[in-house]
PDB file of N, CA and C in Angstrom:
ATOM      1  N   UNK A   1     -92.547  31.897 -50.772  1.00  0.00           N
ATOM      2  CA  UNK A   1     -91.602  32.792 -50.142  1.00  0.00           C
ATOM      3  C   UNK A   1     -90.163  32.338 -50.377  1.00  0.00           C
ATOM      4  N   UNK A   2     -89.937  30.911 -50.164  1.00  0.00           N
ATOM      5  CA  UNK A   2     -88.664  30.619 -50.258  1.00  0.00           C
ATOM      6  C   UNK A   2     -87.725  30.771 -51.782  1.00  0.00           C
ATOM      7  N   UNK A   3     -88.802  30.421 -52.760  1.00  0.00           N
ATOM      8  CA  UNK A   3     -88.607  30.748 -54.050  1.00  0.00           C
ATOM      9  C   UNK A   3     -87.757  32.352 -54.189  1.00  0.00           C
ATOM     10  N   UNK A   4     -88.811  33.407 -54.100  1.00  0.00           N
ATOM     11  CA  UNK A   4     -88.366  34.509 -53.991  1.00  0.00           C
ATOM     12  C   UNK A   4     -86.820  35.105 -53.544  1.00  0.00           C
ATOM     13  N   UNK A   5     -86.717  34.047 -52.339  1.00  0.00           N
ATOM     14  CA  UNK A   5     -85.451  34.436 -51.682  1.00  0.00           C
ATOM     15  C   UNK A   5     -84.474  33.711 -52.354  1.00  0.00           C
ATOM     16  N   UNK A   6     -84.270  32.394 -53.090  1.00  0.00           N
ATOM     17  CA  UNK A   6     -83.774  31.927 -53.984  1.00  0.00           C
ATOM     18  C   UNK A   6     -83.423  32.248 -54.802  1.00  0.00           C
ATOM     19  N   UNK A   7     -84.521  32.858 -55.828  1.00  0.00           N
ATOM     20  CA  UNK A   7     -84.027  33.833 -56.803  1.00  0.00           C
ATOM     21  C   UNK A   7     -83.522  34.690 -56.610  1.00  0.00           C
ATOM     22  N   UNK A   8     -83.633  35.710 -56.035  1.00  0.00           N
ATOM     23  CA  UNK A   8     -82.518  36.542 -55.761  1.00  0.00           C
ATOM     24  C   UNK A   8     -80.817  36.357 -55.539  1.00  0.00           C
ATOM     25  N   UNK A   9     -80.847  35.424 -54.691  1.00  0.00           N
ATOM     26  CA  UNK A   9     -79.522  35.061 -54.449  1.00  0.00           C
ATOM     27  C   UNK A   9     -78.730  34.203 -55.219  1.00  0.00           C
ATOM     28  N   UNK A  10     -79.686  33.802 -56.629  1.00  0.00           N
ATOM     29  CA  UNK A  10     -79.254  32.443 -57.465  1.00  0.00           C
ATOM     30  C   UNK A  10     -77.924  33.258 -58.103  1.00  0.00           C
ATOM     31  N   UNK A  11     -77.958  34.353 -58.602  1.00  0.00           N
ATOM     32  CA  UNK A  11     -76.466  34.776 -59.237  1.00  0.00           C
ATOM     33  C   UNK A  11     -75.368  34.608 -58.483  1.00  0.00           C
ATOM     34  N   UNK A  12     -75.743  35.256 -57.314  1.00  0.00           N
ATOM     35  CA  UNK A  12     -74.534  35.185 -56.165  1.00  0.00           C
ATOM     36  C   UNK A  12     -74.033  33.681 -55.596  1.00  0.00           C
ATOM     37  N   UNK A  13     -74.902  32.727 -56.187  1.00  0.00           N
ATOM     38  CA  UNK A  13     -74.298  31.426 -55.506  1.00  0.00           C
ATOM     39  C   UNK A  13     -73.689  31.431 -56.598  1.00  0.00           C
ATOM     40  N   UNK A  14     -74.232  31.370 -58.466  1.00  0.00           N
ATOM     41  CA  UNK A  14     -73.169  30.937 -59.382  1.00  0.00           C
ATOM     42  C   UNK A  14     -72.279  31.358 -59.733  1.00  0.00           C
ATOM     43  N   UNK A  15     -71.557  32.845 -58.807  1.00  0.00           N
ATOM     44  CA  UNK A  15     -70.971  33.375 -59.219  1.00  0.00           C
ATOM     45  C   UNK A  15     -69.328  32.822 -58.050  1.00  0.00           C
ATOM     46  N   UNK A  16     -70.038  32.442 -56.834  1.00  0.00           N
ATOM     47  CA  UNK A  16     -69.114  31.990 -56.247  1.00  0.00           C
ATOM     48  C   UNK A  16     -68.625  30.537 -56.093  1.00  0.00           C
ATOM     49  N   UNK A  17     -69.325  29.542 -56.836  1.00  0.00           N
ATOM     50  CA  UNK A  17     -69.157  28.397 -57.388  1.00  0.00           C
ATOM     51  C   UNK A  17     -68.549  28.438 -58.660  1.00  0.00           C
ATOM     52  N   UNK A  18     -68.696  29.015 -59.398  1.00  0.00           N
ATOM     53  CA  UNK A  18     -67.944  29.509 -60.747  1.00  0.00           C
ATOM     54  C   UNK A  18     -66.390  30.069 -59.900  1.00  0.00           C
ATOM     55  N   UNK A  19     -66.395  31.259 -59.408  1.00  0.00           N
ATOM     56  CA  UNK A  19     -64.844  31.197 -58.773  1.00  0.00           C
ATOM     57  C   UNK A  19     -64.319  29.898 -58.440  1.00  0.00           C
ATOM     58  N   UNK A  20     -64.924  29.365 -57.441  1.00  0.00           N
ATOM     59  CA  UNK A  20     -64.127  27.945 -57.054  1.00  0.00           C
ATOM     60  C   UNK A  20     -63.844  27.318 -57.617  1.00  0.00           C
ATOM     61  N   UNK A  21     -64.691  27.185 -58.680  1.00  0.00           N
ATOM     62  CA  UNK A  21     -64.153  26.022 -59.966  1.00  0.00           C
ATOM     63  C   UNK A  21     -62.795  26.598 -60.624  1.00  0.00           C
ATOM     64  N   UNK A  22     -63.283  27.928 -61.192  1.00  0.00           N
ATOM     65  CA  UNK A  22     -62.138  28.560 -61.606  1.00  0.00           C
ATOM     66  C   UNK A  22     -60.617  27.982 -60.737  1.00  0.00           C
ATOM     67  N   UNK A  23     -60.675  28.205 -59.343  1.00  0.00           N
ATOM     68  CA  UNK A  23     -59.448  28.117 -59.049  1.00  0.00           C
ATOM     69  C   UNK A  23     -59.086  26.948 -58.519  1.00  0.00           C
ATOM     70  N   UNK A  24     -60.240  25.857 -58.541  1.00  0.00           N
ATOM     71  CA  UNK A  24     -59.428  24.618 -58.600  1.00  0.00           C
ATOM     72  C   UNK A  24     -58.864  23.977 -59.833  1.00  0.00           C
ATOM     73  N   UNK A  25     -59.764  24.526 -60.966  1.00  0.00           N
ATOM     74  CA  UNK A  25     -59.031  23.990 -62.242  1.00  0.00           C
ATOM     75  C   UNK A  25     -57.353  24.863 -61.860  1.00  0.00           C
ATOM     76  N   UNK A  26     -57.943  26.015 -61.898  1.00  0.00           N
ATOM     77  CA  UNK A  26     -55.786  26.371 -61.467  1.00  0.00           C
ATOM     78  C   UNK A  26     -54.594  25.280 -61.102  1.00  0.00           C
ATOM     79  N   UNK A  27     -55.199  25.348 -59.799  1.00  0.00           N
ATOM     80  CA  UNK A  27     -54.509  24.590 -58.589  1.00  0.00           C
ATOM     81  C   UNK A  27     -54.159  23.249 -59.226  1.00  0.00           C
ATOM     82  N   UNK A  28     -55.552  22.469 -60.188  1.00  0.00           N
ATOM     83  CA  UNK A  28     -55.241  21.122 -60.508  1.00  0.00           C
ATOM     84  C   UNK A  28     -53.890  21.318 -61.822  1.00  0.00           C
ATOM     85  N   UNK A  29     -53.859  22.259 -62.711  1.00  0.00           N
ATOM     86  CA  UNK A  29     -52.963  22.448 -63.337  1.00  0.00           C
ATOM     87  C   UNK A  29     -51.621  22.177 -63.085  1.00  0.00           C
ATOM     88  N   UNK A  30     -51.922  23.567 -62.315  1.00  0.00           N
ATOM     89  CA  UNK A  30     -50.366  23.567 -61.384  1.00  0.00           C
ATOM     90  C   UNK A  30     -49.740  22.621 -60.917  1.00  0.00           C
ATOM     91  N   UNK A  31     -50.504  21.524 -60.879  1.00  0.00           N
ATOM     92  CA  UNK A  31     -50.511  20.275 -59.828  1.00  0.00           C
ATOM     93  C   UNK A  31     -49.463  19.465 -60.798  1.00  0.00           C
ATOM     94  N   UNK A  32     -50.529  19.462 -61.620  1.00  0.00           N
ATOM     95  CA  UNK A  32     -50.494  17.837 -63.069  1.00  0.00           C
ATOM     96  C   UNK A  32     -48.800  18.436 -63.484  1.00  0.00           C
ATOM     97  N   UNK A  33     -48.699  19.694 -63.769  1.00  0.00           N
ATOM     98  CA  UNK A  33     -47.723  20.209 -64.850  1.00  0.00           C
ATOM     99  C   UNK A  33     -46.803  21.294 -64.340  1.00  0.00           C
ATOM    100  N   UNK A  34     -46.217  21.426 -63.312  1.00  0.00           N
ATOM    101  CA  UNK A  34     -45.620  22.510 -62.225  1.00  0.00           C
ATOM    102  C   UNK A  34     -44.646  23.721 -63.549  1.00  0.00           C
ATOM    103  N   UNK A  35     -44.753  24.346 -63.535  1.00  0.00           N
ATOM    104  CA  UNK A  35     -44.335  25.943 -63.853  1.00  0.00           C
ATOM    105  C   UNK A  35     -42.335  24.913 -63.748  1.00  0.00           C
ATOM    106  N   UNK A  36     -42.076  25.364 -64.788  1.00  0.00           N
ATOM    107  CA  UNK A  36     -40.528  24.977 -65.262  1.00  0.00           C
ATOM    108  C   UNK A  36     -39.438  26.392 -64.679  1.00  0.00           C
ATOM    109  N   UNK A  37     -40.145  27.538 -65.177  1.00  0.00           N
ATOM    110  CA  UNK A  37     -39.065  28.316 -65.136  1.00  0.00           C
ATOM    111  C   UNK A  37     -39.857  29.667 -63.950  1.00  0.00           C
ATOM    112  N   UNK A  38     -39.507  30.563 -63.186  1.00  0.00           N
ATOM    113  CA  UNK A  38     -39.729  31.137 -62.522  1.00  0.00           C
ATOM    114  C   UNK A  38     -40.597  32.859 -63.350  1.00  0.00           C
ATOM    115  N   UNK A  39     -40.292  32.522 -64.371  1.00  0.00           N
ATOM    116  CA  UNK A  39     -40.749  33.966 -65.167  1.00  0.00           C
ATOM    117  C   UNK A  39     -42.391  33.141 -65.943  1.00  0.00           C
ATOM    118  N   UNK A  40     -42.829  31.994 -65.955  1.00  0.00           N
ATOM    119  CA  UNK A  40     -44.076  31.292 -66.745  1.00  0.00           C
ATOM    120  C   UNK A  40     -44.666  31.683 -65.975  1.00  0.00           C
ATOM    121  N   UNK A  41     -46.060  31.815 -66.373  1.00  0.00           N
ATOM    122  CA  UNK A  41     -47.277  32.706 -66.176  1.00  0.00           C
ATOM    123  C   UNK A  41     -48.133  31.595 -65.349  1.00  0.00           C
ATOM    124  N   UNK A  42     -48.839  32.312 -64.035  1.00  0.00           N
ATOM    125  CA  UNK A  42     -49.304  31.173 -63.078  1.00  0.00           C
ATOM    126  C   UNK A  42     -50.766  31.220 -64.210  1.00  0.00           C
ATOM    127  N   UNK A  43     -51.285  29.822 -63.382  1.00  0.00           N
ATOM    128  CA  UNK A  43     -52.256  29.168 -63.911  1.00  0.00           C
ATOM    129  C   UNK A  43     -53.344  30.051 -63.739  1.00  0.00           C
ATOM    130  N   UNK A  44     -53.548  30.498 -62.721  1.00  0.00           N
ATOM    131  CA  UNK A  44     -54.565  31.241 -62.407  1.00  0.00           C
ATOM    132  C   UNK A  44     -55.363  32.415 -63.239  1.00  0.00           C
ATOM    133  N   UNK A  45     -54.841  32.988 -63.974  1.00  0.00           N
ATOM    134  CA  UNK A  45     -54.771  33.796 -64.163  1.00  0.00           C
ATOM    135  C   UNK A  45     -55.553  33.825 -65.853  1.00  0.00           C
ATOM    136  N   UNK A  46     -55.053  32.197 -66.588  1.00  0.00           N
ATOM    137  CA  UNK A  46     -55.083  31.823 -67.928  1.00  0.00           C
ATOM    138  C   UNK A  46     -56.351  31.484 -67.506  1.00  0.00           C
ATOM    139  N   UNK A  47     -56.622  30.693 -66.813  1.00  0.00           N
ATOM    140  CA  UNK A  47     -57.682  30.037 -66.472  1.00  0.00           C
ATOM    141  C   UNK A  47     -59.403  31.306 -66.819  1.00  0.00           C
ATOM    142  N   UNK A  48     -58.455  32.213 -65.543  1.00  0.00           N
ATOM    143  CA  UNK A  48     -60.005  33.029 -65.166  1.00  0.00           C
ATOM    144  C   UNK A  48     -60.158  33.377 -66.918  1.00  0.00           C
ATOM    145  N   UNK A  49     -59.421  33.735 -67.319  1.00  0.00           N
ATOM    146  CA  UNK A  49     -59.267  34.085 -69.041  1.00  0.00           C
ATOM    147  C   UNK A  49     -60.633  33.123 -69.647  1.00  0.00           C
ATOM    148  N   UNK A  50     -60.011  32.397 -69.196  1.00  0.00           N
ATOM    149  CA  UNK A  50     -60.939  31.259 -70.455  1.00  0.00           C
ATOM    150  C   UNK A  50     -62.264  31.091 -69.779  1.00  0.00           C
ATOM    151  N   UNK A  51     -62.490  31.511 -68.626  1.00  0.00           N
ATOM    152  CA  UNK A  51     -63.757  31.050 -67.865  1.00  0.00           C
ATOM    153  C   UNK A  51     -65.100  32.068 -68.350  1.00  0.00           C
TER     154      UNK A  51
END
């Protein structure tokens, strides 16, 4: 039984562990290398790109 219910929900966990990662790699970016000029493109955004 528990299987069953597992599988089902296995996309929906990797899909919201995959976000998080996504936006901590952001955040760690942003971190290491802060945005110079006010018009550079947030991290976020490149990231989900490449994910």
């Amino acid at each position: 039984m528990w299987i069953n219910h597992w599988a089902r929900h296995e996309a929906g966990l990797k899909q919201v562990v995959s976000c998080c990662a996504v936006e901590e790699v952001a955040r760690w970016l942003e971190q290491a290398d802060p945005p110079q000029s006010e018009v550079a493109t947030p991290a976020l955004p490149v990231v989900n790109a490449t994910a």
